[in-house]
Structures are given as C-alpha cells and as structure tokens.
C-alpha atoms as a PDB file:
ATOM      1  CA  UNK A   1     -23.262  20.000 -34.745  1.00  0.00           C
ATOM      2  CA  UNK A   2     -22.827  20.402 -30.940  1.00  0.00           C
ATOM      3  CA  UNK A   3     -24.764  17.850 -28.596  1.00  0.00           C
ATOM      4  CA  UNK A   4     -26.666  21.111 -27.255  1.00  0.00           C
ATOM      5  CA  UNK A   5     -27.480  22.442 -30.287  1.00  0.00           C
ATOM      6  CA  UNK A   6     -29.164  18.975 -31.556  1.00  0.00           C
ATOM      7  CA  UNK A   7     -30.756  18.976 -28.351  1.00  0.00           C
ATOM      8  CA  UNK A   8     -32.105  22.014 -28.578  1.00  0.00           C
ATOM      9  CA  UNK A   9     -33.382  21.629 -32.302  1.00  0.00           C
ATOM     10  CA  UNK A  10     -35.379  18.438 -31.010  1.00  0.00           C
ATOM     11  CA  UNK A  11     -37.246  21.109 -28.352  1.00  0.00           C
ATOM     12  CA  UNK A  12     -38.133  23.430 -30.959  1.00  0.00           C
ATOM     13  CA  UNK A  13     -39.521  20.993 -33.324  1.00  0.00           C
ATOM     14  CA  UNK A  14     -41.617  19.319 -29.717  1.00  0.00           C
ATOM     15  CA  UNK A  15     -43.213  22.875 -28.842  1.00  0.00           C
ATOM     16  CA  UNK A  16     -43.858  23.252 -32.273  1.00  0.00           C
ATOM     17  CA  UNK A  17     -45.805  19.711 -32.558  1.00  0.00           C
ATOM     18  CA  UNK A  18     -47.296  20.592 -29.080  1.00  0.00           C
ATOM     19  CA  UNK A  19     -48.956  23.732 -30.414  1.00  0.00           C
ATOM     20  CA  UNK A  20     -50.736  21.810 -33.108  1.00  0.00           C
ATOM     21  CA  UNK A  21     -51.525  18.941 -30.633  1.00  0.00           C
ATOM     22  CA  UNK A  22     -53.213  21.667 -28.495  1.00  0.00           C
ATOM     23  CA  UNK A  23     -55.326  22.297 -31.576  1.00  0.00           C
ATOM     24  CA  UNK A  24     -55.957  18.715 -32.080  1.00  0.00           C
ATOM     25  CA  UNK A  25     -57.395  18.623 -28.540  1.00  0.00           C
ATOM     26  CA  UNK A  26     -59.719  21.094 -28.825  1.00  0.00           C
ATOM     27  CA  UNK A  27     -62.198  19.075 -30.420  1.00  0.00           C
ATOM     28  CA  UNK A  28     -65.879  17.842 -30.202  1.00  0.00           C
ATOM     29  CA  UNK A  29     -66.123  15.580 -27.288  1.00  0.00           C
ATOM     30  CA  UNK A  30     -68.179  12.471 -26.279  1.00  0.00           C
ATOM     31  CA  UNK A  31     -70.547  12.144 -23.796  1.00  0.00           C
ATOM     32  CA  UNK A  32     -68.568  10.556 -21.393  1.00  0.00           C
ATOM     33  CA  UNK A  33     -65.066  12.593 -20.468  1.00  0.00           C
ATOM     34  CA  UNK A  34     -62.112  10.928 -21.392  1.00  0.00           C
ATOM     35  CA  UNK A  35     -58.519  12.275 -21.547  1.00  0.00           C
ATOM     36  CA  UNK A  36     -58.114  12.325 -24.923  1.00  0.00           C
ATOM     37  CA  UNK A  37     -61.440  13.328 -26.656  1.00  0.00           C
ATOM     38  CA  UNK A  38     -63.281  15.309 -24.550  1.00  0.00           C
ATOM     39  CA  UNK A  39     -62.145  18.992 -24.102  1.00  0.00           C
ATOM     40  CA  UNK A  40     -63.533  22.298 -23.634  1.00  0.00           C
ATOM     41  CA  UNK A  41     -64.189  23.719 -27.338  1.00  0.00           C
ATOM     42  CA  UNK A  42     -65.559  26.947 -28.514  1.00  0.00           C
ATOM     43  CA  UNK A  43     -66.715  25.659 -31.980  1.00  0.00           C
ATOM     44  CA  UNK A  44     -66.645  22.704 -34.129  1.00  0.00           C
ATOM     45  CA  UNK A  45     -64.256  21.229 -36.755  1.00  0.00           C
ATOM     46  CA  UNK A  46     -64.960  19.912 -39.923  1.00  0.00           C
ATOM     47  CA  UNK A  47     -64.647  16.142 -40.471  1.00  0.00           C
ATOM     48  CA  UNK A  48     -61.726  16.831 -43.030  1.00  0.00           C
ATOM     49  CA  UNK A  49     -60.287  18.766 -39.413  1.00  0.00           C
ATOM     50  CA  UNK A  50     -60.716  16.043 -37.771  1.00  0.00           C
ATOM     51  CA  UNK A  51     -58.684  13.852 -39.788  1.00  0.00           C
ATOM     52  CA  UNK A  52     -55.689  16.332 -40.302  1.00  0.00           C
ATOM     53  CA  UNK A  53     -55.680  16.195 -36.606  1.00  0.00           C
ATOM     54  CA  UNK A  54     -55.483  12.641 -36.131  1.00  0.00           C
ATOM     55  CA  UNK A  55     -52.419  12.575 -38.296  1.00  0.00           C
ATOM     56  CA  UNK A  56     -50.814  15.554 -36.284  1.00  0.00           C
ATOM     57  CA  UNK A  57     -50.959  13.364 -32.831  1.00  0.00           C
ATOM     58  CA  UNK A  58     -49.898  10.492 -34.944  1.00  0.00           C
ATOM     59  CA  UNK A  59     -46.492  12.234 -35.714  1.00  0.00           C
ATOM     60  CA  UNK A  60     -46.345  14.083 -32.372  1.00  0.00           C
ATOM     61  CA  UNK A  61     -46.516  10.612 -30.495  1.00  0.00           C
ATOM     62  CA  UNK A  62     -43.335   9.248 -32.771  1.00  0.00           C
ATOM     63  CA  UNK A  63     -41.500  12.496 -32.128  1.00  0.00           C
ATOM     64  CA  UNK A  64     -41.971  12.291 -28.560  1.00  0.00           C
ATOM     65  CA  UNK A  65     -41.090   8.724 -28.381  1.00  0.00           C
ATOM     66  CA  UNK A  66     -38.177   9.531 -30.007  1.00  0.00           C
ATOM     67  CA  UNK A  67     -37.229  12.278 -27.946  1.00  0.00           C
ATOM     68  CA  UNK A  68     -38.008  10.639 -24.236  1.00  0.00           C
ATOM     69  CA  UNK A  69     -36.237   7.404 -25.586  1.00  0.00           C
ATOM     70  CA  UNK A  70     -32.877   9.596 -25.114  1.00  0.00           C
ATOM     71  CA  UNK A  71     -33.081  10.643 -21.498  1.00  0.00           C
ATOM     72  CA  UNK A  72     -34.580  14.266 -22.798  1.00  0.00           C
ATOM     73  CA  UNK A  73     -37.106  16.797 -21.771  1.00  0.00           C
ATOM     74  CA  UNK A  74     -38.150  14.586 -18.856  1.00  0.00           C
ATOM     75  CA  UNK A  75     -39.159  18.147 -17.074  1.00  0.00           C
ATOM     76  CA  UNK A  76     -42.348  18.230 -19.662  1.00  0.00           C
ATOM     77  CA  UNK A  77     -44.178  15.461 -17.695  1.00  0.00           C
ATOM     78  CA  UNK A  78     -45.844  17.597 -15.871  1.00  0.00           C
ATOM     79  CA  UNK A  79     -47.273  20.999 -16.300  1.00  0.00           C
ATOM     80  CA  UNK A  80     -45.170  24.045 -15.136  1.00  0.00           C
ATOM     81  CA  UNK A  81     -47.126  26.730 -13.446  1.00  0.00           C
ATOM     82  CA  UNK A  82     -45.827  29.791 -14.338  1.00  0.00           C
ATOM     83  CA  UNK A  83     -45.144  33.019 -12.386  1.00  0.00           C
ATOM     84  CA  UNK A  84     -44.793  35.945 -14.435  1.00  0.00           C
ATOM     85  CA  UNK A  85     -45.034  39.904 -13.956  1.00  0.00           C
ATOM     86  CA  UNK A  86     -45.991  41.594 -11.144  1.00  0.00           C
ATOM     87  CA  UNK A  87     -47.934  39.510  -8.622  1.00  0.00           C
ATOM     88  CA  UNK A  88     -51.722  40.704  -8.947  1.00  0.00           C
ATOM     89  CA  UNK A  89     -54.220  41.036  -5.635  1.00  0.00           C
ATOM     90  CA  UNK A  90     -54.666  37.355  -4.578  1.00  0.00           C
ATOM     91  CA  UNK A  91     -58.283  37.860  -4.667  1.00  0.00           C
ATOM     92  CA  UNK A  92     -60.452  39.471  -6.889  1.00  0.00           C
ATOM     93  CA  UNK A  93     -64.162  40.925  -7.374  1.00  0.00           C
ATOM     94  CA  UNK A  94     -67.157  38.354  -6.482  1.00  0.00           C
ATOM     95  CA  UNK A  95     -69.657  37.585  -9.518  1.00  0.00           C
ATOM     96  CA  UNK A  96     -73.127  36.245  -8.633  1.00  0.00           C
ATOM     97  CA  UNK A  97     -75.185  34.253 -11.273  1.00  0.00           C
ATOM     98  CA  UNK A  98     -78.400  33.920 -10.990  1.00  0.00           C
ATOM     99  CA  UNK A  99     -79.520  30.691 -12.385  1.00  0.00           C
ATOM    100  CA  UNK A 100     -82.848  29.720 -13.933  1.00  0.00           C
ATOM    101  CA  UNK A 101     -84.225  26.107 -14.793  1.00  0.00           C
ATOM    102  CA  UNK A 102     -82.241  24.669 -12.609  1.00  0.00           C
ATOM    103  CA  UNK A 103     -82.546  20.904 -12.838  1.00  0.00           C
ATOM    104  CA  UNK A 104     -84.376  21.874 -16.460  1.00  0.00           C
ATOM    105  CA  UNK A 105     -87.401  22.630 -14.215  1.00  0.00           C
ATOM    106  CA  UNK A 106     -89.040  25.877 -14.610  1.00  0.00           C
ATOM    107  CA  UNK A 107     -89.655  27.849 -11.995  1.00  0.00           C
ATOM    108  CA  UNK A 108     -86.770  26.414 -10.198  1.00  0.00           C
ATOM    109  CA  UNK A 109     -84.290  28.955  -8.979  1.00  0.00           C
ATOM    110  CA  UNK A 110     -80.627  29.655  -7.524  1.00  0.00           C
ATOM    111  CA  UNK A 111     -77.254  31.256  -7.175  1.00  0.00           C
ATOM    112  CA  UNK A 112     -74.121  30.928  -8.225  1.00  0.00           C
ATOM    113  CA  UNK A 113     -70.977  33.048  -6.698  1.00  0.00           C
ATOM    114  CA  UNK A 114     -67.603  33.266  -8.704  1.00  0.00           C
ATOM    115  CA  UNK A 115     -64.528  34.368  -6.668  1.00  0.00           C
ATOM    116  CA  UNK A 116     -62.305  35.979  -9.266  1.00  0.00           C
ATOM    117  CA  UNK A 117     -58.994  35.651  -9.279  1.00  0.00           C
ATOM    118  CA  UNK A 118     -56.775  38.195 -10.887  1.00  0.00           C
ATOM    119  CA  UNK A 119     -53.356  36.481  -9.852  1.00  0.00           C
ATOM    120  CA  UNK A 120     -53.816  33.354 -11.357  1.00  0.00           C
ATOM    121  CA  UNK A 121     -55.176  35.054 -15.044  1.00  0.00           C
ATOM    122  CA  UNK A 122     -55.169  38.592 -14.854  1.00  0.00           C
ATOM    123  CA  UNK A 123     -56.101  38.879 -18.914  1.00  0.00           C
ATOM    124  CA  UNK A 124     -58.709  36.418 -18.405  1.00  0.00           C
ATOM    125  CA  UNK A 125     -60.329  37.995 -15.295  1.00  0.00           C
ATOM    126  CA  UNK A 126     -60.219  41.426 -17.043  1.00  0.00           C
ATOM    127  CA  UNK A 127     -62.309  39.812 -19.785  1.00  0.00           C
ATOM    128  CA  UNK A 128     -64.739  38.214 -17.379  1.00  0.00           C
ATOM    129  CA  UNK A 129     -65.332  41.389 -15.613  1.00  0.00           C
ATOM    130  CA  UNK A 130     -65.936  43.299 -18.798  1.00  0.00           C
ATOM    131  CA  UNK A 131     -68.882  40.678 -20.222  1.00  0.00           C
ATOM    132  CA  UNK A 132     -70.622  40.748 -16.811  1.00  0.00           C
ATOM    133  CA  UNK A 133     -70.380  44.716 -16.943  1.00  0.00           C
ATOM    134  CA  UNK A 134     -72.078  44.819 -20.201  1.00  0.00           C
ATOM    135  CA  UNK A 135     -74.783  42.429 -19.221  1.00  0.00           C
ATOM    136  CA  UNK A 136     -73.458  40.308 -21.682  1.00  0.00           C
ATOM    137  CA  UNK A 137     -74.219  36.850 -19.314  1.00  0.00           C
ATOM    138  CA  UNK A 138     -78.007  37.432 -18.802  1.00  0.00           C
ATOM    139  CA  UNK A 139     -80.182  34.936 -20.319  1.00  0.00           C
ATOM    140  CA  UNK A 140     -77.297  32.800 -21.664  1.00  0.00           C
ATOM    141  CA  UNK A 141     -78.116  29.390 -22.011  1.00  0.00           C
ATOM    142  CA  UNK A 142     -75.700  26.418 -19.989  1.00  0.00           C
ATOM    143  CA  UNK A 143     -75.908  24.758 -23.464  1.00  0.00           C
ATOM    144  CA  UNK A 144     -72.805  22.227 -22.696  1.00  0.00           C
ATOM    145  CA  UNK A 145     -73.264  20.110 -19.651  1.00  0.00           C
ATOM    146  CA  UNK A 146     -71.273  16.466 -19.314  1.00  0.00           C
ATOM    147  CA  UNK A 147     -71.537  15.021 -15.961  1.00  0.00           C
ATOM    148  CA  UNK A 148     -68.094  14.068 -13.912  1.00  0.00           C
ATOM    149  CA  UNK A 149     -66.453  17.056 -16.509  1.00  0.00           C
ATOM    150  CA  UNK A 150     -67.855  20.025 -17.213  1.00  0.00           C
ATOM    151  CA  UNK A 151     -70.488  22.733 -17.759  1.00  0.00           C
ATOM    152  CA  UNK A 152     -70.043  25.161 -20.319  1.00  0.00           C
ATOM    153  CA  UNK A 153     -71.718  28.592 -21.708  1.00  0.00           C
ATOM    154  CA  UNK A 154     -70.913  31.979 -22.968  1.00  0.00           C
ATOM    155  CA  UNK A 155     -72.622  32.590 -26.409  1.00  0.00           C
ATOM    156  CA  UNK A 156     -75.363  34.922 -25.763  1.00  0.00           C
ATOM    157  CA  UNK A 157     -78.808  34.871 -26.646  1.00  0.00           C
ATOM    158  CA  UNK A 158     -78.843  37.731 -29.454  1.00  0.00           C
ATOM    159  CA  UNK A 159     -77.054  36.876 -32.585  1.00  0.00           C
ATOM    160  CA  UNK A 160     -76.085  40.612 -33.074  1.00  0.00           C
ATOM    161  CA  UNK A 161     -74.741  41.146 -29.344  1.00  0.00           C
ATOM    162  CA  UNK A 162     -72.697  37.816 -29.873  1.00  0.00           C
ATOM    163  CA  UNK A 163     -71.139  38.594 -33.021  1.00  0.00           C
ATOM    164  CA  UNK A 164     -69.555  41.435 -31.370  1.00  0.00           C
ATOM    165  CA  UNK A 165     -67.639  38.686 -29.603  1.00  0.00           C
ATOM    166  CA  UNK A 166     -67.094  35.657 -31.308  1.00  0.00           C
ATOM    167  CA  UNK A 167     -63.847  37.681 -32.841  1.00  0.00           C
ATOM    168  CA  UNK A 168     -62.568  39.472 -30.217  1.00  0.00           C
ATOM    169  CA  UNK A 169     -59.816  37.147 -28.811  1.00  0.00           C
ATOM    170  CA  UNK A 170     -57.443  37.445 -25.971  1.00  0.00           C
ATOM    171  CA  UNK A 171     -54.105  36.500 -25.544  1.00  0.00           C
ATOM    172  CA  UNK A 172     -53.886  33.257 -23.070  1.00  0.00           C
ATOM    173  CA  UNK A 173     -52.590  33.497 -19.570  1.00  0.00           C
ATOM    174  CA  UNK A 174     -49.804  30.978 -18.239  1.00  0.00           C
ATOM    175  CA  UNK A 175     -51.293  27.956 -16.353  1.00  0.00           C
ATOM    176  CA  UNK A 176     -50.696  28.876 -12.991  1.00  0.00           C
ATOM    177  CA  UNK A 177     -53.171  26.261 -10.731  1.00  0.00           C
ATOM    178  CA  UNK A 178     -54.957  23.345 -11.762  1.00  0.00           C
ATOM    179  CA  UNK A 179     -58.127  22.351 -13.377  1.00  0.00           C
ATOM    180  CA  UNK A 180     -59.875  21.207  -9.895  1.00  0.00           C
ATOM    181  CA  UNK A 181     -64.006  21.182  -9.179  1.00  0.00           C
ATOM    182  CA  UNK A 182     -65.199  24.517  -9.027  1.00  0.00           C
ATOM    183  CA  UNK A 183     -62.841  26.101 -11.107  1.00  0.00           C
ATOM    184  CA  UNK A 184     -63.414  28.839 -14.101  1.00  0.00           C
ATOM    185  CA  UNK A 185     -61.943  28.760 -17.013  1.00  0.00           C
ATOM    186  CA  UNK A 186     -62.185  30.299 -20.394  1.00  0.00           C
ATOM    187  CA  UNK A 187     -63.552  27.378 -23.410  1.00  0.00           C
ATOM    188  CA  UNK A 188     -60.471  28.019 -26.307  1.00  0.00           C
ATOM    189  CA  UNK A 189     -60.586  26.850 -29.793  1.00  0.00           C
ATOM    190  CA  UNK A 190     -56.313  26.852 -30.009  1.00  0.00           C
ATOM    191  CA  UNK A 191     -53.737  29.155 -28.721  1.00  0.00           C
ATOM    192  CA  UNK A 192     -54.530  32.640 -27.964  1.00  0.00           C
ATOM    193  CA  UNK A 193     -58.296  32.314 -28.918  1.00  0.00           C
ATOM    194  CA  UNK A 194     -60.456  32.930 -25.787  1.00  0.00           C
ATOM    195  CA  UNK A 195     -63.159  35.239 -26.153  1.00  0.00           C
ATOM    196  CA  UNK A 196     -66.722  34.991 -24.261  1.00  0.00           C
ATOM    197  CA  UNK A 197     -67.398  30.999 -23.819  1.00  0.00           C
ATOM    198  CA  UNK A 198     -66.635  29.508 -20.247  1.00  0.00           C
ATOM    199  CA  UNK A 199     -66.612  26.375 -18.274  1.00  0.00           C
ATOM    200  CA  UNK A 200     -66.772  24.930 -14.927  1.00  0.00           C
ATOM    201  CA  UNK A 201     -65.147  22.199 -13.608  1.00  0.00           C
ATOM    202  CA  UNK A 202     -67.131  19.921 -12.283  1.00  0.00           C
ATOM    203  CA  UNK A 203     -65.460  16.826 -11.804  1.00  0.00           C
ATOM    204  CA  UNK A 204     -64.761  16.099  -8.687  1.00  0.00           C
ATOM    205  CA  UNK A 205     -61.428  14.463  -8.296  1.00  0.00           C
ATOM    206  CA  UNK A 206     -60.815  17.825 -11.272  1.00  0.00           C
ATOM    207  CA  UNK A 207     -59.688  17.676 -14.632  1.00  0.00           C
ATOM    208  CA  UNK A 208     -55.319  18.132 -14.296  1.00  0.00           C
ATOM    209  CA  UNK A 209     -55.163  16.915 -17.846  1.00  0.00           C
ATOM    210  CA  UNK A 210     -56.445  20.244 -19.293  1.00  0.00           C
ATOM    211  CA  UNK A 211     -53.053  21.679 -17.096  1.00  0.00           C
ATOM    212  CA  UNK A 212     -50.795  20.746 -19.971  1.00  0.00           C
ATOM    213  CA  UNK A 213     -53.292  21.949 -22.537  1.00  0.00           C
ATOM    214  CA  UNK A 214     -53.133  25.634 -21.560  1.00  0.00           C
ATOM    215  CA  UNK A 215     -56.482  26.094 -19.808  1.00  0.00           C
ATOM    216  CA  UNK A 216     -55.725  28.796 -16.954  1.00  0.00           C
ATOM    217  CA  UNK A 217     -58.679  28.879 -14.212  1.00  0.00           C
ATOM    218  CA  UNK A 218     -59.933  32.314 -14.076  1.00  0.00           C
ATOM    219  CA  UNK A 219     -61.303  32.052 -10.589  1.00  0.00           C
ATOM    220  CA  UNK A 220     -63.840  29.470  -8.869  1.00  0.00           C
ATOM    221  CA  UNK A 221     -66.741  28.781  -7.680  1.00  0.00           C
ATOM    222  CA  UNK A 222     -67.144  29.910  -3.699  1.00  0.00           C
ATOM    223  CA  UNK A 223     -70.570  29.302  -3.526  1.00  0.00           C
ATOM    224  CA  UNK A 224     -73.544  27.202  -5.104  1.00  0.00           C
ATOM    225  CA  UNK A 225     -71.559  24.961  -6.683  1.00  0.00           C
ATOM    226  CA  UNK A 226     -74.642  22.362  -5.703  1.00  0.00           C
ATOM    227  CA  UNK A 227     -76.737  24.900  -7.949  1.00  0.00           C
ATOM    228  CA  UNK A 228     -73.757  23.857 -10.492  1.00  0.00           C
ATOM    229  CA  UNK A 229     -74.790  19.805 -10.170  1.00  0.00           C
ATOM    230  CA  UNK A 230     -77.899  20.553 -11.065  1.00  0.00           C
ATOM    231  CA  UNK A 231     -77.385  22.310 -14.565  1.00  0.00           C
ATOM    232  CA  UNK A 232     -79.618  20.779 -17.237  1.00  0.00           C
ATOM    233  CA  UNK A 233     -77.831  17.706 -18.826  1.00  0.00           C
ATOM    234  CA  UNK A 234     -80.222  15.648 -20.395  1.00  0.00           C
ATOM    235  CA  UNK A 235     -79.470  16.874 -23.731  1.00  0.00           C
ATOM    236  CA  UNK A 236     -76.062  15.157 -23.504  1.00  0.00           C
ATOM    237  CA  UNK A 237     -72.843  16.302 -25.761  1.00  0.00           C
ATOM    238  CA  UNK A 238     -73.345  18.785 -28.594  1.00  0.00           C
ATOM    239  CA  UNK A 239     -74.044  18.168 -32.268  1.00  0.00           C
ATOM    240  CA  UNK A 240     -71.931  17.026 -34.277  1.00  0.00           C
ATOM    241  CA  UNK A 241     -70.461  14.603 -31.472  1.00  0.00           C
ATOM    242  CA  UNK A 242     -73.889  14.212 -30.023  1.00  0.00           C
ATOM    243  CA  UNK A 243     -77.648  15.294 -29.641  1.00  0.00           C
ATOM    244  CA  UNK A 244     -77.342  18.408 -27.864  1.00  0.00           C
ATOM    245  CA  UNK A 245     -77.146  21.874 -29.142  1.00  0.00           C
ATOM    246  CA  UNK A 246     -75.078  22.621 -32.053  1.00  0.00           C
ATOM    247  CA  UNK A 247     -72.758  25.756 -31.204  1.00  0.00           C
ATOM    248  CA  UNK A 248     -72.770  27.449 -35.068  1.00  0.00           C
ATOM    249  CA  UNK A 249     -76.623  27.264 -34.707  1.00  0.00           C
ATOM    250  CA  UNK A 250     -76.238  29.190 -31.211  1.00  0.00           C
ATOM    251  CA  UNK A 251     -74.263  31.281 -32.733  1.00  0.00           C
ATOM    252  CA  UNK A 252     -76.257  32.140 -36.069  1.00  0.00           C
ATOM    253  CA  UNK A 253     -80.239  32.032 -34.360  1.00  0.00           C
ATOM    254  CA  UNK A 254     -79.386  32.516 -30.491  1.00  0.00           C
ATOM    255  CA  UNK A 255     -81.926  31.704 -27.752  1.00  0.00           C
ATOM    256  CA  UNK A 256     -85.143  31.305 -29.959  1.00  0.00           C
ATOM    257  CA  UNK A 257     -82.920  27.864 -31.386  1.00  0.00           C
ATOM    258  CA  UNK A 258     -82.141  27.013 -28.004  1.00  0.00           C
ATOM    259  CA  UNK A 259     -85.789  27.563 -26.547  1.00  0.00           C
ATOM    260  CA  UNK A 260     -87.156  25.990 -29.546  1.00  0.00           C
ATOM    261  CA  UNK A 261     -85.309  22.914 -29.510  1.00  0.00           C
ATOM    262  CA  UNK A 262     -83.550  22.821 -25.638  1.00  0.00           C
ATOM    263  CA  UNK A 263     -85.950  24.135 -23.680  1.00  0.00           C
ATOM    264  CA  UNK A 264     -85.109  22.790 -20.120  1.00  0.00           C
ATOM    265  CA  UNK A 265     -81.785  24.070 -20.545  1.00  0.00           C
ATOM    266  CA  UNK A 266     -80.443  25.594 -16.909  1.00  0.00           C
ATOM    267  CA  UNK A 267     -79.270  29.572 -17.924  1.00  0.00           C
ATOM    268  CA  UNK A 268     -77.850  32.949 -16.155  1.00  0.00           C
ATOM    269  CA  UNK A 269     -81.049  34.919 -15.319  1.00  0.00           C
ATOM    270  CA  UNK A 270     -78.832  37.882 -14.346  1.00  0.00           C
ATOM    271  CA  UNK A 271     -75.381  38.647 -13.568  1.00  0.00           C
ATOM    272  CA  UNK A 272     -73.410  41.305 -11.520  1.00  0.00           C
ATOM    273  CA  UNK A 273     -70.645  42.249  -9.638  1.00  0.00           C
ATOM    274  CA  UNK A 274     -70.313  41.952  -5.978  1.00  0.00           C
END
C-alpha cells in the first residue's frame, strides 16, 4: 500500500472518530464553562451515554496522537471556515425579543435585537425566521443560563406546540465565523440535529472552542445584549448536571413546570420580525 493511500485511510478513520467525539461533546455541562464539559446541548444522556462517551475520546485521543506524531493533518488545528454555494445577502432580517423578568424580577422589562445573518448559515437563519413567524418564541422560558458562557432557550411553553418540533431537524451549516459574545447559534444534540433550541454567547473574550465542534452562528446580537447579562441565572446548570431545570421535564409539562418550580426565570414576552 502506497504512502498516500495509508495516509489517507488514517483521515478517514480521524473524521470518523471526530463525528463521535462531536457527540461526546454534546453533553450535560457544569456550572462553570470549561472546554471540555460544558457545551450547548439540546437534551440529556443517560449515565450508561455518558460512559460510552468517555471511552470514545479515550480512543480518539490515542488515534490522534498517533496520527500528529507523524507530521500529519497538522491543517486540523484549527477550524476551517467554509465558503460554499452562492454567497447569500450579507445581512439579513432584524428579530426583536422582548424580554420579561429580566434579572428574575417581575415587572422588569427589555429588548433584545438579533441581526440575522443569512451568509454565514443560510439553513439555520431560514429556521429562525420560520419559529419567530409562527410565534413559536413567545413566552419561552431562558431556562439555561451559565455566566462567562452562555444563555440558552427554545423549547416552548406548550407541550403540544413543542412536540411539533423536537423532531424536525435540519441539516447543519459549515462553520463559517466564530463563536464570539453576542453571537446566535442553534443548541445541537450531534450532527445534523438542530431544531428549535438556541444560545447566545455570552462570554466575553467568546467561546472559539465550539468552532471545531460544528456550531455555526446564525446571526448576533446588535442590540441589548446588556438585557442579555441580566438573564435569570440563579438556578445554575440543568438537572442532571445541576439544580436547574431539567430539559425532558420542559419538554413533557412546559411552562406550568417551569413557573412552578423556576419562577424568576428571564423569558421572550413576544417576538417579531423587523
């Protein structure tokens, strides 16, 4: 066998591990971010999950050791933006949020704007524009919010309206800028699985790591990104991980869990299109 050829057998078997390392990753975090635990999820994994995972990076690390100890694929050290298609407009439509409990205080109000951009995700802003169309944003709860990483929301409020959803996947978009503050991205639960849950950035030296796990920005945040600081995060990470909401509870009893048990939780009030 050709030097290519074992050279490029040793690529195929690294994507391969890298897909199921992107799966690994995509796992409860902790409270505090770190660059290996905490990530954006849209649901939780099992315990037995967990530990299937572990043993995934375990033989991913090896490979790669193995495959960087002989001078190869030094290019994947860094994330490649890609530039595919036909360019889309470099700016898209504006979305406003209007955000109650902000702070977790009742009464207290403000507003969020979202420049969309269909050139850096064009299947993600598409998706975006189609939940705030159908209203599907209003009264969802910010029921993930870590300090110095992210906020997070997107199941709605009515069991039946978000079972609609939970399903209805969308191929990814390339990574084409970074995770920096104020960016919008779509929460994943592996390859090829976004559907309705979001987060913001809100770190604010960003959050490049999640560049090599295949979260594309969506658009950002051109206005009220103090409202964004001041998201309810009291509650800390979610349950399992922590003692904030669980998601499959969201999922199953909506808002009157969330209200019930996380009531100073920040949430949309109303959505629409600018």
């Amino acid at each position: 066998m050709s030097s290519f050829n074992r050279i490029a057998i040793v690529c195929l078997c690294l994507v391969q591990f890298s897909c199921l390392l992107t799966n690994a990753f995509v796992l409860p975090g902790v409270s505090r971010p770190s660059r290996v635990a905490a990530h954006p999820l849209r649901e939780s994994f099992s315990s037995t999950e967990l530990g299937g995972s572990s043993r995934r990076r375990e033989v991913f690390g090896k490979l790669r050791k193995a495959v960087f100890a002989g001078g190869i694929l030094s290019t994947f050290r860094k994330p490649a933006f890609a530039d595919e298609g036909t360019p889309a407009p470099a700016s898209g439509r504006v979305v406003e949020f209007q955000i109650g409990n902000v702070g977790g205080d009742e009464g207290a109000t403000g507003t969020v704007k979202i420049q969309l951009r269909p050139d850096w995700a064009p299947r993600g802003v598409a998706r975006f524009e189609q939940l705030t169309e159908q209203n599907f944003w209003d009264s969802c709860r910010i029921f993930r919010v870590l300090p110095g990483f992210v906020s997070q929301f997107g199941i709605n409020g009515n069991p039946d309206i978000q079972s609609k959803w939970r399903s209805a996947s969308i191929p990814d978009d390339p990574v084409k800028v970074s995770n920096k503050r104020g960016t919008v991205v779509f929460a994943t639960a592996g390859p090829n699985t976004r559907t309705s849950q979001i987060f913001i950035n809100i770190n604010k030296n960003g959050n490049d790591f999640l560049d090599k796990q295949g979260f594309a920005p969506i658009g950002e945040v051109i206005e009220g990104m103090d409202i964004v600081d001041q998201f309810y995060s009291g509650y800390g990470e979610g349950a399992p991980a922590g003692k904030g909401p669980n998601q499959g509870l969201i999922q199953k009893q909506g808002n009157s869990y969330l209200e019930r048990s996380f009531p100073k939780l920040s949430y949309i009030s109303k959505a629409s299109i600018k």
